[in-house]
N, C-alpha and C. Protein backbone atom coordinates (compact mmCIF):
# COMPACT_ATOMS: atom_id res chain seq x y z
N UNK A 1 17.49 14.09 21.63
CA UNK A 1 17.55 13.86 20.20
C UNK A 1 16.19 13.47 19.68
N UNK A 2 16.18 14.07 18.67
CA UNK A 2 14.64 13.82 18.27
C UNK A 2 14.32 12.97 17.27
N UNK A 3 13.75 12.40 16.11
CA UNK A 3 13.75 11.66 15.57
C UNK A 3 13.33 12.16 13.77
N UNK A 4 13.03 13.70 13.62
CA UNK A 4 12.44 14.02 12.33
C UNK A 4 13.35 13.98 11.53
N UNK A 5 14.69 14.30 11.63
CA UNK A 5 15.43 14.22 10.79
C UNK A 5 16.03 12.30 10.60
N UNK A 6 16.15 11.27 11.24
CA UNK A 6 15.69 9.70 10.79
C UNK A 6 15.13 9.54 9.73
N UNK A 7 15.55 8.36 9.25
CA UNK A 7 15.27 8.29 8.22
C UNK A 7 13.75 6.98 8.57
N UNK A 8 12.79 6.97 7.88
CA UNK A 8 11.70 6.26 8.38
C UNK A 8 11.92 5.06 7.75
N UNK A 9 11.40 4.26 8.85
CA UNK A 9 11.00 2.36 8.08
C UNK A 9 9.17 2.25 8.07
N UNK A 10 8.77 1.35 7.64
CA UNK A 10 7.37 1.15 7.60
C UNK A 10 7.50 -0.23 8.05
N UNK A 11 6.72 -0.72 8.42
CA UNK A 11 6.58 -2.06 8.55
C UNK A 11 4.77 -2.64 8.52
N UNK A 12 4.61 -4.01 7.76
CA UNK A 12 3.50 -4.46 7.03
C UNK A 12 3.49 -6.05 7.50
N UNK A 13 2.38 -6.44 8.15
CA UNK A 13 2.52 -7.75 8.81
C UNK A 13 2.19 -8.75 7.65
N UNK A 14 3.01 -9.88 6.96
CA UNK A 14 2.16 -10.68 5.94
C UNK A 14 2.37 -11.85 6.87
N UNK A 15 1.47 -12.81 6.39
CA UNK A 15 1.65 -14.34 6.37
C UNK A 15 2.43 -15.33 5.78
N UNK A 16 2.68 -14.82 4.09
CA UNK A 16 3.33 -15.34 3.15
C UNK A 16 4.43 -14.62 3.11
N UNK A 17 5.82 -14.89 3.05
CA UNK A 17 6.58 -13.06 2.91
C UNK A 17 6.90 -13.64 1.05
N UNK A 18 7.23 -14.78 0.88
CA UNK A 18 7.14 -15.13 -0.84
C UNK A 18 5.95 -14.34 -1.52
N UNK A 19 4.77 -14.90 -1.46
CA UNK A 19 3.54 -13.87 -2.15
C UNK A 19 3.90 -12.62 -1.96
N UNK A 20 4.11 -11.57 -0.45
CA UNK A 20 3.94 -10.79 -0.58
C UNK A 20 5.13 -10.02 -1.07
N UNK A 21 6.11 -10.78 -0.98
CA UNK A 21 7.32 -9.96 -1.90
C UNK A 21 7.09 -9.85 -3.78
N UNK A 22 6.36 -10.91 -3.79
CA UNK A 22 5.43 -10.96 -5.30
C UNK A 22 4.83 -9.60 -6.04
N UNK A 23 4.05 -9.53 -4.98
CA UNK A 23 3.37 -8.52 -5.04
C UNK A 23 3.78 -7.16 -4.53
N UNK A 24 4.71 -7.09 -4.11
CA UNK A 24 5.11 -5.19 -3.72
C UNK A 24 6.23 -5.02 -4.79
N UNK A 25 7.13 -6.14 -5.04
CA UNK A 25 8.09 -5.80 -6.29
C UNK A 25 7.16 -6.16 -7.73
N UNK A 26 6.38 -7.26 -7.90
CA UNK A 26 6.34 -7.17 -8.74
C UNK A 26 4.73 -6.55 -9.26
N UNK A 27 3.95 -6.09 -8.50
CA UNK A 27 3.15 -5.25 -9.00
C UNK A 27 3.01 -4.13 -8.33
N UNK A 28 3.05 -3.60 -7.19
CA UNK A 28 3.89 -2.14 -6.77
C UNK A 28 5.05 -1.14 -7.21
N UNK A 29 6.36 -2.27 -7.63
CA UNK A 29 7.48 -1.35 -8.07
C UNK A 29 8.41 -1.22 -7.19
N UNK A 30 8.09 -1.99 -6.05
CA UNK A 30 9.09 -1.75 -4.99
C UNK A 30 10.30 -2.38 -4.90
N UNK A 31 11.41 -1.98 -4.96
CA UNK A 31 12.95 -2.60 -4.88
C UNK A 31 12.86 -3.59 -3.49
N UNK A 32 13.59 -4.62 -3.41
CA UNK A 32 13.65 -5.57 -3.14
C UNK A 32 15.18 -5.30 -2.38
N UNK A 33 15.71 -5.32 -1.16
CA UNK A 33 17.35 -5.44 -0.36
C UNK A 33 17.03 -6.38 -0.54
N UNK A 34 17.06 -6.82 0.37
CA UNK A 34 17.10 -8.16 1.30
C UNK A 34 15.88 -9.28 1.74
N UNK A 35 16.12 -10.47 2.12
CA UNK A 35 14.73 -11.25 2.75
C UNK A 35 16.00 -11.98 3.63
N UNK A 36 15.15 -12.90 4.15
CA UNK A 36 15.54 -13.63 5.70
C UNK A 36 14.19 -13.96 5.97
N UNK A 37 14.69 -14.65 7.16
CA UNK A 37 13.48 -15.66 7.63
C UNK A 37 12.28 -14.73 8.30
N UNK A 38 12.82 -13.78 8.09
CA UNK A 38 11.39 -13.19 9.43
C UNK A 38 10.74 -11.97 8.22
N UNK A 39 11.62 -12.26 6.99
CA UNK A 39 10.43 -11.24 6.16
C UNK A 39 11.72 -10.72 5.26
N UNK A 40 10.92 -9.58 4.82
CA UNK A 40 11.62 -8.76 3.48
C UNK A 40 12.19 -7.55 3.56
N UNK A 41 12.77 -6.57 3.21
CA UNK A 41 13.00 -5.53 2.79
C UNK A 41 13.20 -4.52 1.71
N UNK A 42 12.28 -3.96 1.90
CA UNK A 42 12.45 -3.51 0.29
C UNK A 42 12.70 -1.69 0.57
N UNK A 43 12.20 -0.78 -0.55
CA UNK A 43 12.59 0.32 -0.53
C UNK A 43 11.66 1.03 -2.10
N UNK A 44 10.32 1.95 -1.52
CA UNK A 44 9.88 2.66 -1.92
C UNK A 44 10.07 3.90 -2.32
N UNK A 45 10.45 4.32 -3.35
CA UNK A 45 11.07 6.30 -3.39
C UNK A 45 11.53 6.35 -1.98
N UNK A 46 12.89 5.82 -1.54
CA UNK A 46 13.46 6.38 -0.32
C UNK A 46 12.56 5.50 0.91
N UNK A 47 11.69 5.09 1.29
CA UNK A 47 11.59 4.74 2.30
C UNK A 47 11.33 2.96 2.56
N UNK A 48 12.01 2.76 3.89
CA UNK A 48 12.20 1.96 3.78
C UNK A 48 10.69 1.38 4.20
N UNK A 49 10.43 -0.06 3.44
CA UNK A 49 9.36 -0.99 4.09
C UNK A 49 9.59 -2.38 4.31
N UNK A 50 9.56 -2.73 5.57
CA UNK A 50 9.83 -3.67 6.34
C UNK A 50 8.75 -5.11 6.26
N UNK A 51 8.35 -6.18 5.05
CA UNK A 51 7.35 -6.91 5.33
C UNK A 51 8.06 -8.00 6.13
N UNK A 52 6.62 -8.55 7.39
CA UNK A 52 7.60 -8.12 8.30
C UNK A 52 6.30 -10.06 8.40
N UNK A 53 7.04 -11.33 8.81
CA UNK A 53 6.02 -12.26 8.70
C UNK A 53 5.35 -12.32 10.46
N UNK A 54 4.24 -12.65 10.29
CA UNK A 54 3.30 -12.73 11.64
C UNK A 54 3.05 -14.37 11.29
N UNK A 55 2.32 -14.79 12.15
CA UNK A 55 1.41 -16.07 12.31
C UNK A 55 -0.13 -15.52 12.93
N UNK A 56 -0.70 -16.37 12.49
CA UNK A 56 -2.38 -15.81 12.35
C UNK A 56 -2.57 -14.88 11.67
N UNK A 57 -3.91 -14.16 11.88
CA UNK A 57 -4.82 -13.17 11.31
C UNK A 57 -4.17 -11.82 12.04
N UNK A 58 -3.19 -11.16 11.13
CA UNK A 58 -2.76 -9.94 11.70
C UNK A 58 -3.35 -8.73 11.40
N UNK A 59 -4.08 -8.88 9.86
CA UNK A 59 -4.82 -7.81 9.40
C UNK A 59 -4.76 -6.71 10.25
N UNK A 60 -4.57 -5.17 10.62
CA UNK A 60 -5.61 -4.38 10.77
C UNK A 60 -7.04 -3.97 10.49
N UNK A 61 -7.90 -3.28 10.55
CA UNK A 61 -8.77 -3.19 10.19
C UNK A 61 -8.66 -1.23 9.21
N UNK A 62 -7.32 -1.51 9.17
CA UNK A 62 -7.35 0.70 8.77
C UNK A 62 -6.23 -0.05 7.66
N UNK A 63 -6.15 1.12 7.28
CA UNK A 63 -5.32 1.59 6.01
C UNK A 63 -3.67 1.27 6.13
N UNK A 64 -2.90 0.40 5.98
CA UNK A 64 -1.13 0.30 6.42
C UNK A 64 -0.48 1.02 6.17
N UNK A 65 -0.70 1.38 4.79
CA UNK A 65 0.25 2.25 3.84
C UNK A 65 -0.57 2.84 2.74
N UNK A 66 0.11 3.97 2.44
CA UNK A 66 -0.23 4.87 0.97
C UNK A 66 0.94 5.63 0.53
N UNK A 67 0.22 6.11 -0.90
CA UNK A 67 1.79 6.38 -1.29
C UNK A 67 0.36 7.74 -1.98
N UNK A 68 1.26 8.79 -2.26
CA UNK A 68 0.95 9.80 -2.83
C UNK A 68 1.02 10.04 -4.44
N UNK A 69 0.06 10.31 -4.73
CA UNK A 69 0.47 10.25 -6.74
C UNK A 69 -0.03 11.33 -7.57
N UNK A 70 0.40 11.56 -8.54
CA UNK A 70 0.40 12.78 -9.13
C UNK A 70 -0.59 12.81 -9.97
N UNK A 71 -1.42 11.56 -10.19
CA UNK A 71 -2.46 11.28 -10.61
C UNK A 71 -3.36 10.50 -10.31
N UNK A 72 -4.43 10.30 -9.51
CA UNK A 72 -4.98 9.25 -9.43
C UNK A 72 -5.64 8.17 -9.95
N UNK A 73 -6.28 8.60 -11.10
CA UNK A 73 -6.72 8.07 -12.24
C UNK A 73 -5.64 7.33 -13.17
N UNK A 74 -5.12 7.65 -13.15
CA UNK A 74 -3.51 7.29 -13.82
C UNK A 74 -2.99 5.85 -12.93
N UNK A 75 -2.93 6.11 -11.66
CA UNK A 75 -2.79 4.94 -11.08
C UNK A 75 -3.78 4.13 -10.61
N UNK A 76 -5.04 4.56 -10.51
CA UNK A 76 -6.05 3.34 -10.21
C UNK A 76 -6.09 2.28 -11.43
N UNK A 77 -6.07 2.89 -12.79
CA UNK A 77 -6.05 2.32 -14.31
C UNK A 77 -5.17 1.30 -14.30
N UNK A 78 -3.89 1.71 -13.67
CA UNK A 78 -2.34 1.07 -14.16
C UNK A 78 -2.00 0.01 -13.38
N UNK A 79 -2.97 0.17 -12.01
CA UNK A 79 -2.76 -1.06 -11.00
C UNK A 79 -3.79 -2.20 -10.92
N UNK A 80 -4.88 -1.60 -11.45
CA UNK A 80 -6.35 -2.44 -12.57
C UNK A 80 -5.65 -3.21 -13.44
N UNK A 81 -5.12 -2.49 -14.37
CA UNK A 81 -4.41 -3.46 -14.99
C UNK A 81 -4.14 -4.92 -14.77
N UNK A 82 -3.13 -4.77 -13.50
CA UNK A 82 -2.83 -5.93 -12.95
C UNK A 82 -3.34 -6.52 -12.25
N UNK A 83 -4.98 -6.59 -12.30
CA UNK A 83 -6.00 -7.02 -11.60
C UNK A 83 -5.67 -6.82 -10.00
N UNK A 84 -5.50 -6.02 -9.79
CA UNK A 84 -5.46 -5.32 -8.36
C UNK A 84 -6.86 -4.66 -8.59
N UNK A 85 -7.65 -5.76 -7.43
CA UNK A 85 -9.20 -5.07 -7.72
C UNK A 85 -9.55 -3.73 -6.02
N UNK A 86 -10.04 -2.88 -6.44
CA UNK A 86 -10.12 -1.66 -5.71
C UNK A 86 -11.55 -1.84 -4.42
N UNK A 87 -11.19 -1.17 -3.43
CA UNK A 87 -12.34 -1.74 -2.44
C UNK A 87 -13.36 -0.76 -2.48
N UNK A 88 -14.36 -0.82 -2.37
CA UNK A 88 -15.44 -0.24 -2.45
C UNK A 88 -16.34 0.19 -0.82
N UNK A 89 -16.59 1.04 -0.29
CA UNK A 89 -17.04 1.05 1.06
C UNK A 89 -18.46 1.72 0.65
N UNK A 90 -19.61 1.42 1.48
CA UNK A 90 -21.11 1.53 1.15
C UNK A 90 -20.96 3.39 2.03
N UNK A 91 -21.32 3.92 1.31
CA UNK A 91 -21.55 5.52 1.66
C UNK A 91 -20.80 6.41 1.45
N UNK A 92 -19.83 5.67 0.57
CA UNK A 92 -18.67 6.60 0.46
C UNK A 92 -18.65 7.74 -0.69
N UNK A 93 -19.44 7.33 -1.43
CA UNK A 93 -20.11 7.88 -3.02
C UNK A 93 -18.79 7.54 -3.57
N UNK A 94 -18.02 6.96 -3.85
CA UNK A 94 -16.63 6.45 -4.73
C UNK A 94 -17.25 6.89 -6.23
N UNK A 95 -16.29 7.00 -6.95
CA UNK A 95 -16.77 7.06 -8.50
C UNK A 95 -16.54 6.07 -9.09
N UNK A 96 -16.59 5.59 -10.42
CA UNK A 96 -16.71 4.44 -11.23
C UNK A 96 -15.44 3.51 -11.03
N UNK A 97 -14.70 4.10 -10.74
CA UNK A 97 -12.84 4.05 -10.64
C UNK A 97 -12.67 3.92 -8.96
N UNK A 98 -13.72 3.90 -7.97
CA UNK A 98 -13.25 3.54 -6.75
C UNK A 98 -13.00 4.53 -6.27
N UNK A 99 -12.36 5.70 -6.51
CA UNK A 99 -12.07 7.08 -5.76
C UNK A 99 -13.15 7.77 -5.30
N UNK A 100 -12.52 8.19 -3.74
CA UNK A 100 -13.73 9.14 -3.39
C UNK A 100 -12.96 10.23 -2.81
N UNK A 101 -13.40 11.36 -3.02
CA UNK A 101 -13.43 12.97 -2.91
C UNK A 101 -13.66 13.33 -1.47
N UNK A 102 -12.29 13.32 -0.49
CA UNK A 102 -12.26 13.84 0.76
C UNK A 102 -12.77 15.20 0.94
N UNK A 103 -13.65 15.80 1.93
CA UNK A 103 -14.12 17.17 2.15
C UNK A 103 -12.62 18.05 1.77
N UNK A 104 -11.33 17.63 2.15
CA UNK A 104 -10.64 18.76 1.72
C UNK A 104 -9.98 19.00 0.23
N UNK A 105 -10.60 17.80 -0.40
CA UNK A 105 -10.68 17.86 -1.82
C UNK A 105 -9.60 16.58 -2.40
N UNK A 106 -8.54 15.90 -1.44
CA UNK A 106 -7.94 15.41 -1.64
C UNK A 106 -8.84 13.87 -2.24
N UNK A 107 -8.51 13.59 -3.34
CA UNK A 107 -9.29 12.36 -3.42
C UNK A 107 -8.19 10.67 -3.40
N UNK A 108 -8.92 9.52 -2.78
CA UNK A 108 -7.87 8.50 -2.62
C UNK A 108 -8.85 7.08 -3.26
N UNK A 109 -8.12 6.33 -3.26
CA UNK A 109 -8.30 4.69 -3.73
C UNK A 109 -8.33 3.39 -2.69
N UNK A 110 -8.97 3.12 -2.27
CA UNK A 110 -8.06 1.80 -1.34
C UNK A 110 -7.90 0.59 -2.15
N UNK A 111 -7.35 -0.06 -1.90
CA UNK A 111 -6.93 -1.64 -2.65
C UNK A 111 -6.07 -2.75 -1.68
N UNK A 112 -6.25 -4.21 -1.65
CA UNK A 112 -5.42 -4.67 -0.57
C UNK A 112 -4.58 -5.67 -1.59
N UNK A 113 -3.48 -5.48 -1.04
CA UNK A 113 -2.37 -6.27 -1.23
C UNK A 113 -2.82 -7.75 -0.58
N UNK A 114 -1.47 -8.87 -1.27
CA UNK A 114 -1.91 -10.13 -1.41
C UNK A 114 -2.04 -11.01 -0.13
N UNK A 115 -1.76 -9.98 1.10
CA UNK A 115 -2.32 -10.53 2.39
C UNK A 115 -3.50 -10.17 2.96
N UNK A 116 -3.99 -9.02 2.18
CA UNK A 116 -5.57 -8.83 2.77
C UNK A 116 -5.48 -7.12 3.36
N UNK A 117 -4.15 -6.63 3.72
CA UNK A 117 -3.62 -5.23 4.37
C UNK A 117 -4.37 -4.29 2.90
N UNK A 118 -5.51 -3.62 3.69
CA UNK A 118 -5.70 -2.32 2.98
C UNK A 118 -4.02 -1.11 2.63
N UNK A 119 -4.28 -1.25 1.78
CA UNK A 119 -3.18 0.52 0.87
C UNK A 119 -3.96 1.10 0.25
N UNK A 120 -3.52 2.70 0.33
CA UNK A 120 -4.52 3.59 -0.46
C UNK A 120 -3.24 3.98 -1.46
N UNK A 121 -3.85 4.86 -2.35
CA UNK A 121 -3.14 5.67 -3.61
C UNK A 121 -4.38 7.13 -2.98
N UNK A 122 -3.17 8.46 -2.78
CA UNK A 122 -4.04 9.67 -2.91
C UNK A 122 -3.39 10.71 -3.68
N UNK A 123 -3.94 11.51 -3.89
CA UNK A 123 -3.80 12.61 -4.87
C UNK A 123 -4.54 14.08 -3.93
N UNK A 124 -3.24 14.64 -3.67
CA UNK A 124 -3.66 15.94 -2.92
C UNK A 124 -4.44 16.95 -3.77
N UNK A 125 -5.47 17.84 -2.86
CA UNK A 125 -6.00 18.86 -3.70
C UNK A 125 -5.19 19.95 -4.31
């Protein structure tokens, strides 16, 4: 049995699961199941994401999650808004708005949520 047809979970290590449920429902958009002691559950267009609590410095150092958008500009603006400030990497040539232009044309955003976990926003070519 294979697993493509499963339905997927994500899972996101926080420290706080209060803050970070703060911040994925209330400035992400993300529906909210359930919480319990070991974290949250919520539910993005269909998939599930699991914030999930650690102790210490769990950070990765890469990207956790992204979500795909039909505009990018549209959502770098709308999540600015909510002072969700955008990360900037030295060589990347980003434009004024933080986006930078992948060789296959796809261009993306990074930004970190209120535990420090890089998320991107991309917009396919």
């Amino acid at each position: 049995m294979g697993l493509a047809s499963a339905e997927l979970e994500a899972f996101v290590p926080v420290g706080d699961v209060a803050r970070a449920r703060n911040f994925y429902e209330g400035v992400l958009g993300c529906e909210v199941l359930s919480t319990d002691d070991y974290g949250a559950m919520l539910r993005s267009q269909g998939t599930a994401l699991r914030l999930a609590r650690v102790e210490g410095d769990s950070r990765p150092p890469y990207t956790v999650l992204g979500w795909i958008v039909p505009d990018i500009q549209e959502a770098v603006q709308s999540l600015a808004a909510t002072d969700v400030a955008f990360r900037r990497y030295e060589g990347m040539g980003q434009d004024e708005l933080g986006i930078w232009i992948a060789p296959s044309g796809d261009r993306v955003a990074w930004f970190a949520d209120s535990e420090g976990n890089t998320l991107s926003v991309t917009q396919m070519a």
